[in-house]
Protein backbone atom coordinates (compact mmCIF):
# COMPACT_ATOMS: atom_id res chain seq x y z
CA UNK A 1 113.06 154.63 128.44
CA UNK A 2 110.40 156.76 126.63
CA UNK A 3 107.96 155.18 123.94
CA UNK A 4 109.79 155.76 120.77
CA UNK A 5 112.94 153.48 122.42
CA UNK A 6 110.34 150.79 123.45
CA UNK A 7 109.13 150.44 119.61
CA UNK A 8 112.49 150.62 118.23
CA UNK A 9 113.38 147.64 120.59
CA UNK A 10 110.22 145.75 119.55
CA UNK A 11 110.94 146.43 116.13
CA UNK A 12 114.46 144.50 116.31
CA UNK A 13 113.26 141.87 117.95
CA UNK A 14 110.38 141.47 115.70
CA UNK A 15 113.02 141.49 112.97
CA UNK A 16 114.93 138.29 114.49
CA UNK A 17 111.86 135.96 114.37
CA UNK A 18 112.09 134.22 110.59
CA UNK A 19 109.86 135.28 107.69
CA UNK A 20 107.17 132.19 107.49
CA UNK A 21 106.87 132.70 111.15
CA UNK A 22 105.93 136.38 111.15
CA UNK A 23 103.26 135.43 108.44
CA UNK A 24 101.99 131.85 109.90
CA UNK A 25 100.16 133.95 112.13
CA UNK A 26 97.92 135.44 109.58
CA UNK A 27 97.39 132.14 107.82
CA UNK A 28 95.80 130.82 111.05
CA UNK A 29 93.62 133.54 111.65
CA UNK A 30 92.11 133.15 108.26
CA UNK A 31 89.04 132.46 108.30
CA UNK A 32 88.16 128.64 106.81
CA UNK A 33 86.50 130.26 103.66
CA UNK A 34 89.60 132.10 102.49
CA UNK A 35 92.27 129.41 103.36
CA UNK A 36 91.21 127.10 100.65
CA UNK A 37 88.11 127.09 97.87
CA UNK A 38 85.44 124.39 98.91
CA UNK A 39 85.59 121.12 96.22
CA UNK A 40 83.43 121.70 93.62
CA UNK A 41 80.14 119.09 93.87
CA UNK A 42 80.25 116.63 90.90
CA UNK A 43 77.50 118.15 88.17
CA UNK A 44 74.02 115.76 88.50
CA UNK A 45 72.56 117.72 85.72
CA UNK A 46 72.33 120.72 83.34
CA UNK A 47 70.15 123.68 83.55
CA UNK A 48 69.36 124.88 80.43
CA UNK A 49 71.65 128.34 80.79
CA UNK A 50 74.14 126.33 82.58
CA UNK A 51 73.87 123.33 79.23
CA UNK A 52 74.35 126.65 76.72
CA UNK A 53 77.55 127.86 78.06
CA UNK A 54 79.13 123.99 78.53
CA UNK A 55 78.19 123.74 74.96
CA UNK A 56 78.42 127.41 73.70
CA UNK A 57 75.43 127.74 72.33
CA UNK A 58 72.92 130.67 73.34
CA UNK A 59 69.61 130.14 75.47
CA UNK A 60 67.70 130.99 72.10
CA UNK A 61 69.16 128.87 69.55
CA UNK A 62 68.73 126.23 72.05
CA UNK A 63 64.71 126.63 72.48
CA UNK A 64 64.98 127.05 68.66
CA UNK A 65 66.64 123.21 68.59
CA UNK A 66 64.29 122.12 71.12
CA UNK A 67 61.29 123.22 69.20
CA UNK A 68 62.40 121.55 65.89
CA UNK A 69 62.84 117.80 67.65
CA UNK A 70 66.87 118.68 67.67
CA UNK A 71 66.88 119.25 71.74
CA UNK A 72 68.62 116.68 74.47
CA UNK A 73 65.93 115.39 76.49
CA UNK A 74 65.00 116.76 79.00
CA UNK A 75 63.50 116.18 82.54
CA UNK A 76 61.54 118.22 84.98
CA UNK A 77 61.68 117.76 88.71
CA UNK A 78 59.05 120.03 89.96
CA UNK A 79 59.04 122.86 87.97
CA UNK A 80 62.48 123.01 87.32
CA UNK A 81 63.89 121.60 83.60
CA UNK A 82 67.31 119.69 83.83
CA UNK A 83 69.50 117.80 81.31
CA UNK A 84 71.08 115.15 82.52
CA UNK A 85 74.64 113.97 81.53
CA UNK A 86 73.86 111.12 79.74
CA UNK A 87 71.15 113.21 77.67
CA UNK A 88 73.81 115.70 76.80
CA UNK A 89 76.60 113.25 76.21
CA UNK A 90 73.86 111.62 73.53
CA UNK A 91 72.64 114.82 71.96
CA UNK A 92 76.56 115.89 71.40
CA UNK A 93 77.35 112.53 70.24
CA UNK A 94 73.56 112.98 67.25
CA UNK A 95 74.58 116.38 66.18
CA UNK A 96 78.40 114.50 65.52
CA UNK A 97 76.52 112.39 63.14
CA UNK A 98 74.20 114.48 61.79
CA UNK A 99 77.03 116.75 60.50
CA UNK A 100 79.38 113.89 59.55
């Protein structure tokens, strides 16, 4: 039997085994980081970039805010500045009155 029999015969037995079979292979050998995306970490607290974009609002009319009294409050663990949710739930819920 030369070579080119030998694949042709691997090639019809390959075709007998069902389709989810053939592929269940891959799936296993995934590896764990493509099989599913990790769950996303509940959100603590803002950053002030990350604060902008949940409220669409850009980084400068936000210092702009800050600087006339109008900011959320803020906090600062080390040197970093965060926003907590409560502080941005309250600030949301003051500029809703202010414009009402």
């Amino acid at each position: 039997m030369n070579a080119r029999a030998v694949y042709v015969d691997s090639l019809s037995k390959r075709a007998k085994i069902p389709f989810l079979l053939r592929i269940a292979w891959r799936i296993i050998a995934m590896p764990a980081s493509e099989k599913a995306p990790a769950p996303a970490t509940p959100l603590a607290a803002y950053t002030i970039p990350k604060f902008c974009e949940a409220h669409d609002i850009s980084e400068r009319f936000y210092f702009k805010m800050r600087d006339a009294g109008l900011g959320p409050r803020e906090m600062r663990i080390g040197r970093a500045v965060r926003i907590s949710l409560k502080a941005a739930a309250d600030w949301a819920e003051a500029r809703e009155k202010a414009n009402s």
